[in-house]
N, C-alpha and C. Protein backbone atom coordinates (compact mmCIF):
# COMPACT_ATOMS: atom_id res chain seq x y z
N UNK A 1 0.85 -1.16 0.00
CA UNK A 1 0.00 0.00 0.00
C UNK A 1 0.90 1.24 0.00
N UNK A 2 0.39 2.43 -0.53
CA UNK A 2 1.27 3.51 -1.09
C UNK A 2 0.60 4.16 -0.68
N UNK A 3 1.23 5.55 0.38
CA UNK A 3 0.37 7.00 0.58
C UNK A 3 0.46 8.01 0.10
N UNK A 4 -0.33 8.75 -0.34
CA UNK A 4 0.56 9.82 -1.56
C UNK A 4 -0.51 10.72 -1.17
N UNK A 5 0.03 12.23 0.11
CA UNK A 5 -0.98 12.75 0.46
C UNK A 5 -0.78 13.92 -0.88
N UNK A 6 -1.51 14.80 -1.16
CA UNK A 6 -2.28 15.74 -1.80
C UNK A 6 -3.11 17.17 -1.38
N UNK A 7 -2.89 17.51 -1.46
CA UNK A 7 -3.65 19.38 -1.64
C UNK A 7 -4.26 19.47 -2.65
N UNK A 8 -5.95 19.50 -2.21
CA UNK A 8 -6.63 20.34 -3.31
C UNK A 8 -6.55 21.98 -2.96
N UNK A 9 -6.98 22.79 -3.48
CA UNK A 9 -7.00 24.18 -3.58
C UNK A 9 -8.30 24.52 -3.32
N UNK A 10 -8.52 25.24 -2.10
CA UNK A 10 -10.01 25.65 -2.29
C UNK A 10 -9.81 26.96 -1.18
N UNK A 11 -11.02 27.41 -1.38
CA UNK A 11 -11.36 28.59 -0.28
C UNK A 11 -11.18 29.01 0.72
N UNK A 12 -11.54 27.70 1.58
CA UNK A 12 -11.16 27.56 3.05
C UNK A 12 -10.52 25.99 3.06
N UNK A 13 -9.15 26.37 3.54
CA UNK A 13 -8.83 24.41 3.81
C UNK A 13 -9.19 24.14 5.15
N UNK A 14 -9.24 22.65 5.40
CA UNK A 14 -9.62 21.77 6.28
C UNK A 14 -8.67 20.93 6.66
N UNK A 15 -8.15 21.13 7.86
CA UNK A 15 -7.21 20.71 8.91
C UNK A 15 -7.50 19.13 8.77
N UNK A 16 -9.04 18.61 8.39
CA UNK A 16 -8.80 17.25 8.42
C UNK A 16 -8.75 16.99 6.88
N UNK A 17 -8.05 15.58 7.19
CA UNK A 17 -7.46 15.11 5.76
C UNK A 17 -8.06 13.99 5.42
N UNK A 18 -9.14 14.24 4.27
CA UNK A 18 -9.86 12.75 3.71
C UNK A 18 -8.94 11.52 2.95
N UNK A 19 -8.86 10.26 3.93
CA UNK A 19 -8.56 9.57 2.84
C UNK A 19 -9.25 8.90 2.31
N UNK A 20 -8.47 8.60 0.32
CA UNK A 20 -9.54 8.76 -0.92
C UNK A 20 -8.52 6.95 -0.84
N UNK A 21 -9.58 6.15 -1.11
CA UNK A 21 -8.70 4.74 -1.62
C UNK A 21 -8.67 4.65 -3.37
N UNK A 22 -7.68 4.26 -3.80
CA UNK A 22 -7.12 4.94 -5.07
C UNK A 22 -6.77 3.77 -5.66
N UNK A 23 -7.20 3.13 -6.72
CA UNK A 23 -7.13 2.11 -7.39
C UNK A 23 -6.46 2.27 -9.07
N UNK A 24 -6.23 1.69 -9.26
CA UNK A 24 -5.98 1.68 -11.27
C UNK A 24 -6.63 0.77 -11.74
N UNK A 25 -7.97 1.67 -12.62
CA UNK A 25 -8.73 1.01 -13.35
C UNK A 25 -8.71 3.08 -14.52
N UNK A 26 -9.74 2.08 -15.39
CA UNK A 26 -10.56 3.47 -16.42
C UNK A 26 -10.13 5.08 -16.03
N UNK A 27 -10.91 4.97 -14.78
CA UNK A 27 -11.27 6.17 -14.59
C UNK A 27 -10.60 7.00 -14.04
N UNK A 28 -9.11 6.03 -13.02
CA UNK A 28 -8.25 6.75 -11.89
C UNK A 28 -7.12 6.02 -12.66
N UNK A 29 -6.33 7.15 -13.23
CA UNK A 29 -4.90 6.47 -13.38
C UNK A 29 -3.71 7.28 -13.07
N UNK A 30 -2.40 6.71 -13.04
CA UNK A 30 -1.55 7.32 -12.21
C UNK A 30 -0.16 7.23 -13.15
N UNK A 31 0.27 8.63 -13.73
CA UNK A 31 1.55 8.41 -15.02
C UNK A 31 2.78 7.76 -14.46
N UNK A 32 3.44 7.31 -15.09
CA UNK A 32 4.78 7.56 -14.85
C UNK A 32 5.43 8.66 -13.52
N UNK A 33 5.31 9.78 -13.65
CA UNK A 33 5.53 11.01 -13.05
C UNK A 33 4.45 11.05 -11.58
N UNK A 34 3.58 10.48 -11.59
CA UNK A 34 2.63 9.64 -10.46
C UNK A 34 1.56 11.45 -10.39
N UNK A 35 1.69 11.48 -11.41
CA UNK A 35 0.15 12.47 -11.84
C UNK A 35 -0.81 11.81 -11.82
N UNK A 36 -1.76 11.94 -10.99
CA UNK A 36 -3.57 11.27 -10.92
C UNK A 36 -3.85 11.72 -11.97
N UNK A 37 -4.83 11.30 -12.93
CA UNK A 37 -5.53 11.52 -14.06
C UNK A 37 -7.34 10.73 -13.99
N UNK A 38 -8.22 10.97 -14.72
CA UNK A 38 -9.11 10.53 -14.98
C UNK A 38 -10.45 11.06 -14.49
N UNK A 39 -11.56 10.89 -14.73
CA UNK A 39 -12.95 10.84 -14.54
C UNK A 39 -12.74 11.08 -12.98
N UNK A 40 -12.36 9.90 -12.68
CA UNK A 40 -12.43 9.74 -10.82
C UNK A 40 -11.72 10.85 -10.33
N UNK A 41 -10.77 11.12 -10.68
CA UNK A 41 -9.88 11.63 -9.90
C UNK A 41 -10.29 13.64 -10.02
N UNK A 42 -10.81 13.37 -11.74
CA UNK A 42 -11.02 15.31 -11.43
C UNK A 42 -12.72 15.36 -10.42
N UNK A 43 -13.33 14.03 -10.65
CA UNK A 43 -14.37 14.48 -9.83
C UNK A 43 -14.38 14.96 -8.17
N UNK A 44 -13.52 14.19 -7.61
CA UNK A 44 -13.31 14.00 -6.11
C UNK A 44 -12.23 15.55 -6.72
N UNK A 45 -11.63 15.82 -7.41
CA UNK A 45 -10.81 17.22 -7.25
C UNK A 45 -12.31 18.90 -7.21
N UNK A 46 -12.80 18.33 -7.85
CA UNK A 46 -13.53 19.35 -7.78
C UNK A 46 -14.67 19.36 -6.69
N UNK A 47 -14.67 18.07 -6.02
CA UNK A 47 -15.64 18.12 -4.43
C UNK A 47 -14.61 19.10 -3.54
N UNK A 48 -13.33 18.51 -3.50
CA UNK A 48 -11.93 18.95 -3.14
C UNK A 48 -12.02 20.75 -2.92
N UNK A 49 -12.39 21.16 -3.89
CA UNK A 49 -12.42 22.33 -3.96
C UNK A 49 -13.41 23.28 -3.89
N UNK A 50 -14.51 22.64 -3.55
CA UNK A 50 -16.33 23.56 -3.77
C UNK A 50 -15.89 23.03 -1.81
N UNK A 51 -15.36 21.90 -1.15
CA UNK A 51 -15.47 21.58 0.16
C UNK A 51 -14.68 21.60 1.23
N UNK A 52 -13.04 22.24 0.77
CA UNK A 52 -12.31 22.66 1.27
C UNK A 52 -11.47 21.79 1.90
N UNK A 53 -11.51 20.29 0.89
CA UNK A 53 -10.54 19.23 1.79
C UNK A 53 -9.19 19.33 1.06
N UNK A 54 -8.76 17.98 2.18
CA UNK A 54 -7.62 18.00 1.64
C UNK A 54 -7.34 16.53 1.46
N UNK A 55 -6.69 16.29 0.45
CA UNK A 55 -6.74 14.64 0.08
C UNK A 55 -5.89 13.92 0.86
N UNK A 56 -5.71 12.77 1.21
CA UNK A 56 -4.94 11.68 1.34
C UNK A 56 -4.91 10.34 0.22
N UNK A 57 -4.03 10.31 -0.82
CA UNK A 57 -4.61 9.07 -1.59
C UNK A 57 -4.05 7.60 -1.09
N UNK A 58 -4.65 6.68 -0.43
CA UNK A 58 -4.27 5.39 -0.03
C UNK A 58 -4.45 4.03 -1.77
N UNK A 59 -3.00 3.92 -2.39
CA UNK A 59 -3.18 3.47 -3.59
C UNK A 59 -3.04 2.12 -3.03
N UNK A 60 -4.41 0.76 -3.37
CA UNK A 60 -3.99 -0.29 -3.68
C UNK A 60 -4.85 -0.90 -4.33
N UNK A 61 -5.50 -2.30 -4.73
CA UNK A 61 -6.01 -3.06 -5.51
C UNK A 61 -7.77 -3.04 -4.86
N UNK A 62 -8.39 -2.53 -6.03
CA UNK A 62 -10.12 -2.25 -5.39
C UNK A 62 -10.14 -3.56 -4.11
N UNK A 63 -10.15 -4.54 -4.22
CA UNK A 63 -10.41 -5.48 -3.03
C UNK A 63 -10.43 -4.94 -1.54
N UNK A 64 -8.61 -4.83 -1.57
CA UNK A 64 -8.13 -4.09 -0.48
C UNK A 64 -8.84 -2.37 0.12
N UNK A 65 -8.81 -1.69 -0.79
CA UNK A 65 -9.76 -0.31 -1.22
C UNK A 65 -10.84 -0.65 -0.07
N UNK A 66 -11.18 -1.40 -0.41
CA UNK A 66 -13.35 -1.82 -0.29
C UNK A 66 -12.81 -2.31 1.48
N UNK A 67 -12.16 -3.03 1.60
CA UNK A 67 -11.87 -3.77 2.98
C UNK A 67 -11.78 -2.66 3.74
N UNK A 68 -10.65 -1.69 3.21
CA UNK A 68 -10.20 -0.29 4.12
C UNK A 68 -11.22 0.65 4.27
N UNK A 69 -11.79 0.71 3.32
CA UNK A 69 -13.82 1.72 3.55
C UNK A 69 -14.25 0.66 4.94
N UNK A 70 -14.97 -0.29 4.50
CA UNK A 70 -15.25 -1.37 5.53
C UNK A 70 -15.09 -0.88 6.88
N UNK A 71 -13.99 -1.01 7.37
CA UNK A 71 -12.75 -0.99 8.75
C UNK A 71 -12.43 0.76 8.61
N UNK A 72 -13.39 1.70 7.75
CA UNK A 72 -12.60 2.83 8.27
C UNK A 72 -11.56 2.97 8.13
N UNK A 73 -10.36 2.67 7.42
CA UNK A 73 -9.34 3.15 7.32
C UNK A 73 -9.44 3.64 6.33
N UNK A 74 -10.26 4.19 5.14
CA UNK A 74 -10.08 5.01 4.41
C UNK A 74 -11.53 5.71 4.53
N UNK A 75 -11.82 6.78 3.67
CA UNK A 75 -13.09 7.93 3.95
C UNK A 75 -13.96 7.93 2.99
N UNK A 76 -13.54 7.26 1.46
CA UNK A 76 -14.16 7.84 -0.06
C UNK A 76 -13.40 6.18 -0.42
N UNK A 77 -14.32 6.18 -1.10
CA UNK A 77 -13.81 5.22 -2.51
C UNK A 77 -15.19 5.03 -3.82
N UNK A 78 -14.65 5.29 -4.84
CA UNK A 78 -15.46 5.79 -6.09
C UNK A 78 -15.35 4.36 -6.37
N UNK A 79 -16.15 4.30 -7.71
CA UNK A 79 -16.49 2.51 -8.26
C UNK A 79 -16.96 1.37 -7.29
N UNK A 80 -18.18 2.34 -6.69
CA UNK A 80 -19.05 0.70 -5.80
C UNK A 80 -20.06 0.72 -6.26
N UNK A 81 -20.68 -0.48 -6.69
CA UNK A 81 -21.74 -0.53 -6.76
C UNK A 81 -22.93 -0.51 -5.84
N UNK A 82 -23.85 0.37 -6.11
CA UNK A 82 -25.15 0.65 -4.84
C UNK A 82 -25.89 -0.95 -4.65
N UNK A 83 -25.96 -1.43 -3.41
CA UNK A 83 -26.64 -2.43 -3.17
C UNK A 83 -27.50 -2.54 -2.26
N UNK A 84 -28.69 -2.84 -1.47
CA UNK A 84 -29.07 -2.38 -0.26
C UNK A 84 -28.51 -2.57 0.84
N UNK A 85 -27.84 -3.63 0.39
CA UNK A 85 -27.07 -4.52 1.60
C UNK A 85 -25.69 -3.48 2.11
N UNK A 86 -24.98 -2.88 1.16
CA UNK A 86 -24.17 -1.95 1.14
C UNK A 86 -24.50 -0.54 1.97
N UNK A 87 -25.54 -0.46 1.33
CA UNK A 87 -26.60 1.05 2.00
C UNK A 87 -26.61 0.93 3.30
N UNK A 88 -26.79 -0.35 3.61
CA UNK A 88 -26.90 -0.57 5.26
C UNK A 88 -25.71 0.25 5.96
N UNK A 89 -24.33 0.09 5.44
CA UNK A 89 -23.22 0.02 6.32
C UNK A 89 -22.21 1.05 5.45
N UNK A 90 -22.83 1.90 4.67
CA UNK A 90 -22.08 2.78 3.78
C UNK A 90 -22.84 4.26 3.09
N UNK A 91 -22.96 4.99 3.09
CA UNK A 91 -23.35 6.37 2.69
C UNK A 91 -22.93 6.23 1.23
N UNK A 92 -24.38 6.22 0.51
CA UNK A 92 -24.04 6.47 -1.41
C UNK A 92 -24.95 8.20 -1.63
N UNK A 93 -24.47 9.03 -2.62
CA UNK A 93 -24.52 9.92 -2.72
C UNK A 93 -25.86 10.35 -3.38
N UNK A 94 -26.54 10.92 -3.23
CA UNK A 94 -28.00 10.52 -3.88
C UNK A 94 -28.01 10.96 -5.42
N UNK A 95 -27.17 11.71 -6.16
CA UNK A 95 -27.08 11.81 -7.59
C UNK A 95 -25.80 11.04 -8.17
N UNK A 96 -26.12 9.27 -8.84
CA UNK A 96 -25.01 8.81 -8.92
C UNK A 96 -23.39 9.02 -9.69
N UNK A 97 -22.37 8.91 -9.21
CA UNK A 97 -21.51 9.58 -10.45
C UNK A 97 -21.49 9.08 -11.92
N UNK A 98 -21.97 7.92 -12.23
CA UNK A 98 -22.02 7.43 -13.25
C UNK A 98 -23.11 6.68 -13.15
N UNK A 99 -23.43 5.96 -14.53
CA UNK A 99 -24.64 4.47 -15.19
C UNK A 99 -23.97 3.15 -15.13
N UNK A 100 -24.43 2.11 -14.29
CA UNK A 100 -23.94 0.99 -14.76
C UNK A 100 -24.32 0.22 -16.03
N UNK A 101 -23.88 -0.17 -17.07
CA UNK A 101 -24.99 -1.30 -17.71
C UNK A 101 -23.81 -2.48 -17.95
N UNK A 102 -24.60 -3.60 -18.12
CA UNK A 102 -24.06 -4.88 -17.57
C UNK A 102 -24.52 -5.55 -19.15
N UNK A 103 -24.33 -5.82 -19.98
CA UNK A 103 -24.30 -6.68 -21.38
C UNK A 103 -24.07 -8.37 -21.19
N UNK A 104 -24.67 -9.18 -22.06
CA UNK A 104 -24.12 -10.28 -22.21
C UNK A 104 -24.09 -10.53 -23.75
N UNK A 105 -22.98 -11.16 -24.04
CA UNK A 105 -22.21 -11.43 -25.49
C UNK A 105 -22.35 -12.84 -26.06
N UNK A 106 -22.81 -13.03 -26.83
CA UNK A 106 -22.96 -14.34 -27.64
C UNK A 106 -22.50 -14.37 -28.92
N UNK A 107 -22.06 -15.48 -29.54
CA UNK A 107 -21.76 -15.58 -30.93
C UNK A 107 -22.91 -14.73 -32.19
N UNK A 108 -22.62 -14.23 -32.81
CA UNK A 108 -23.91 -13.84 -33.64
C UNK A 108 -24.56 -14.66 -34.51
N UNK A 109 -23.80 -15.87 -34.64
CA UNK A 109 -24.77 -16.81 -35.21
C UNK A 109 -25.40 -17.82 -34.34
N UNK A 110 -24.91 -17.52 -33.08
CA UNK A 110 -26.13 -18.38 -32.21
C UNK A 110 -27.38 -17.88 -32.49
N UNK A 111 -28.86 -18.38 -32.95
CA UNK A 111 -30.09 -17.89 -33.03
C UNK A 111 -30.83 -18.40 -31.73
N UNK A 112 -30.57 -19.15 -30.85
CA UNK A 112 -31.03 -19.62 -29.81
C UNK A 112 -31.93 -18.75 -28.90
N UNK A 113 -30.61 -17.31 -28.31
CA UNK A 113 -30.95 -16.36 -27.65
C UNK A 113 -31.43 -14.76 -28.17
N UNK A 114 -32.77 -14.69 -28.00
CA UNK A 114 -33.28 -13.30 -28.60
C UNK A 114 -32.86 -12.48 -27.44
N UNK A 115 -32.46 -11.11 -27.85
CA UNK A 115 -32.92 -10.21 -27.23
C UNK A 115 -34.03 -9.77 -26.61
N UNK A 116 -34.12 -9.44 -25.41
CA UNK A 116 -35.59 -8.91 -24.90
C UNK A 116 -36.42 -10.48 -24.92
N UNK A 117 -36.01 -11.64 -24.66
CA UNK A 117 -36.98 -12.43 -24.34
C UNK A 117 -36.05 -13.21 -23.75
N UNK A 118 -36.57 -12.84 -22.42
CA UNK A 118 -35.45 -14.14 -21.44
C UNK A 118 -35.92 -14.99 -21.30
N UNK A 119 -36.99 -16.33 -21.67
CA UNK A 119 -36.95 -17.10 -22.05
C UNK A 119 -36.18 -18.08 -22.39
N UNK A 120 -35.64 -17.13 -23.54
CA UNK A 120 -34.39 -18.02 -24.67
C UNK A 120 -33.30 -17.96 -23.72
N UNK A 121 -33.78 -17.39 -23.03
CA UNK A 121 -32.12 -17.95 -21.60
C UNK A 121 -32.03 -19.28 -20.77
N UNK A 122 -33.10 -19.57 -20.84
CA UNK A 122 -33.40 -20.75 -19.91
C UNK A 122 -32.72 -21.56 -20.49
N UNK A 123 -31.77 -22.58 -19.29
CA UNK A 123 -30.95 -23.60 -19.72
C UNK A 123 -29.69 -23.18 -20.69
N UNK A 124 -29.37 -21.73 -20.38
CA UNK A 124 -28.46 -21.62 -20.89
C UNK A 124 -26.74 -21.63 -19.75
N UNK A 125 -25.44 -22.01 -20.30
CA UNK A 125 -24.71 -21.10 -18.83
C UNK A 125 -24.30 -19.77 -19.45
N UNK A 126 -24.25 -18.58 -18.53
CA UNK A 126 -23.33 -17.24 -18.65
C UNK A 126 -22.48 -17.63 -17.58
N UNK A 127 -21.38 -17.28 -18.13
CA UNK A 127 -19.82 -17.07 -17.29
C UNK A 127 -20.23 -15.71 -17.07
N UNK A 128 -19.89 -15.35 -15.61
CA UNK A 128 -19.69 -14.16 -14.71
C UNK A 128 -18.45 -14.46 -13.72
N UNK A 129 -18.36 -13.45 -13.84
CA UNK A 129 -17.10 -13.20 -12.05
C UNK A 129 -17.86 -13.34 -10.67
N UNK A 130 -17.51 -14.42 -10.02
CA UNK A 130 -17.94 -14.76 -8.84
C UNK A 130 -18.08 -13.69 -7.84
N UNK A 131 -18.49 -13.40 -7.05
CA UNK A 131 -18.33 -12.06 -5.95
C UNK A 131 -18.58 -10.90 -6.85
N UNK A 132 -19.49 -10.33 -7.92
CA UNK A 132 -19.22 -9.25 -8.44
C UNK A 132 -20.76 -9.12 -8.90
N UNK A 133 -21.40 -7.77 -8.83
CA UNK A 133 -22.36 -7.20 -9.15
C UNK A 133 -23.31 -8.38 -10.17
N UNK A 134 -22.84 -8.44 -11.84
CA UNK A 134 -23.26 -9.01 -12.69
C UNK A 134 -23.94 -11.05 -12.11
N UNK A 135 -22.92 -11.25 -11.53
CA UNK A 135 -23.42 -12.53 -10.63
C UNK A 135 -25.00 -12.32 -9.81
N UNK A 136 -25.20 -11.44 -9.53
CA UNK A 136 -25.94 -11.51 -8.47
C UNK A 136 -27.43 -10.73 -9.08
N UNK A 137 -26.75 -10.02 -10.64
CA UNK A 137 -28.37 -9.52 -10.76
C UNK A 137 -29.05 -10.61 -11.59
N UNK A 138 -27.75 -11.23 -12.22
CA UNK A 138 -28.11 -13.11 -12.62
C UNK A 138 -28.86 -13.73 -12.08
């Protein structure tokens, strides 16, 4: 695990220091030169700055990320999916930062499975990732 605290710029700063758990995927990436980049990262910059924090970034693998939210050792972590079960034991923001949509892929000459008629699913298998959103709306 890597700490890489941070200064946003804002109006009034705040003596306390949020830590953000910081992953590499899409949206949060980190150069060479260990410049944050992405979606994730200017969004939480611009809360940063309308709210007067100040960052802490705790960089490791979403798993770990999610454990450290969990246990409180970190404050923020972007890319969870809303679940109720989650809601229970976690604060989601009521305008989401993004859309999930979840696809499944078949050969195009399979005619078996129509679109829009799940039916033609029955008795079929989909491979999913065990422990992960798409499993479970399965």
């Amino acid at each position: 695990m890597t700490v890489f605290p941070v200064s946003a710029s804002a109006k009034e700063k705040s003596d306390h220091v949020i830590r953000i758990g910081s992953f590499e995927e899409t949206y949060n990436t980190v150069n060479e030169k260990g410049e944050r980049r992405g979606y994730g990262y200017e969004y939480l910059q611009d809360i940063a700055g309308y709210a007067g924090w100040t960052y802490e970034y705790v960089t490791s693998n979403w798993e770990d990320c999610f454990t450290q939210l969990e246990n409180g050792e970190i404050d923020i972590l972007g890319g969870i999916s809303y679940t109720d079960e989650r809601a229970e034991k976690m604060l989601f923001s009521d305008m989401p930062m993004g859309e999930e949509k979840y696809y499944i892929y078949t050969d195009a000459s399979n005619m078996d499975l129509t679109a829009g008629n799940l039916d033609s699913f029955e008795g079929k298998n989909i491979g999913v990732f065990r422990d992960h959103i798409p499993e479970v709306l399965l």
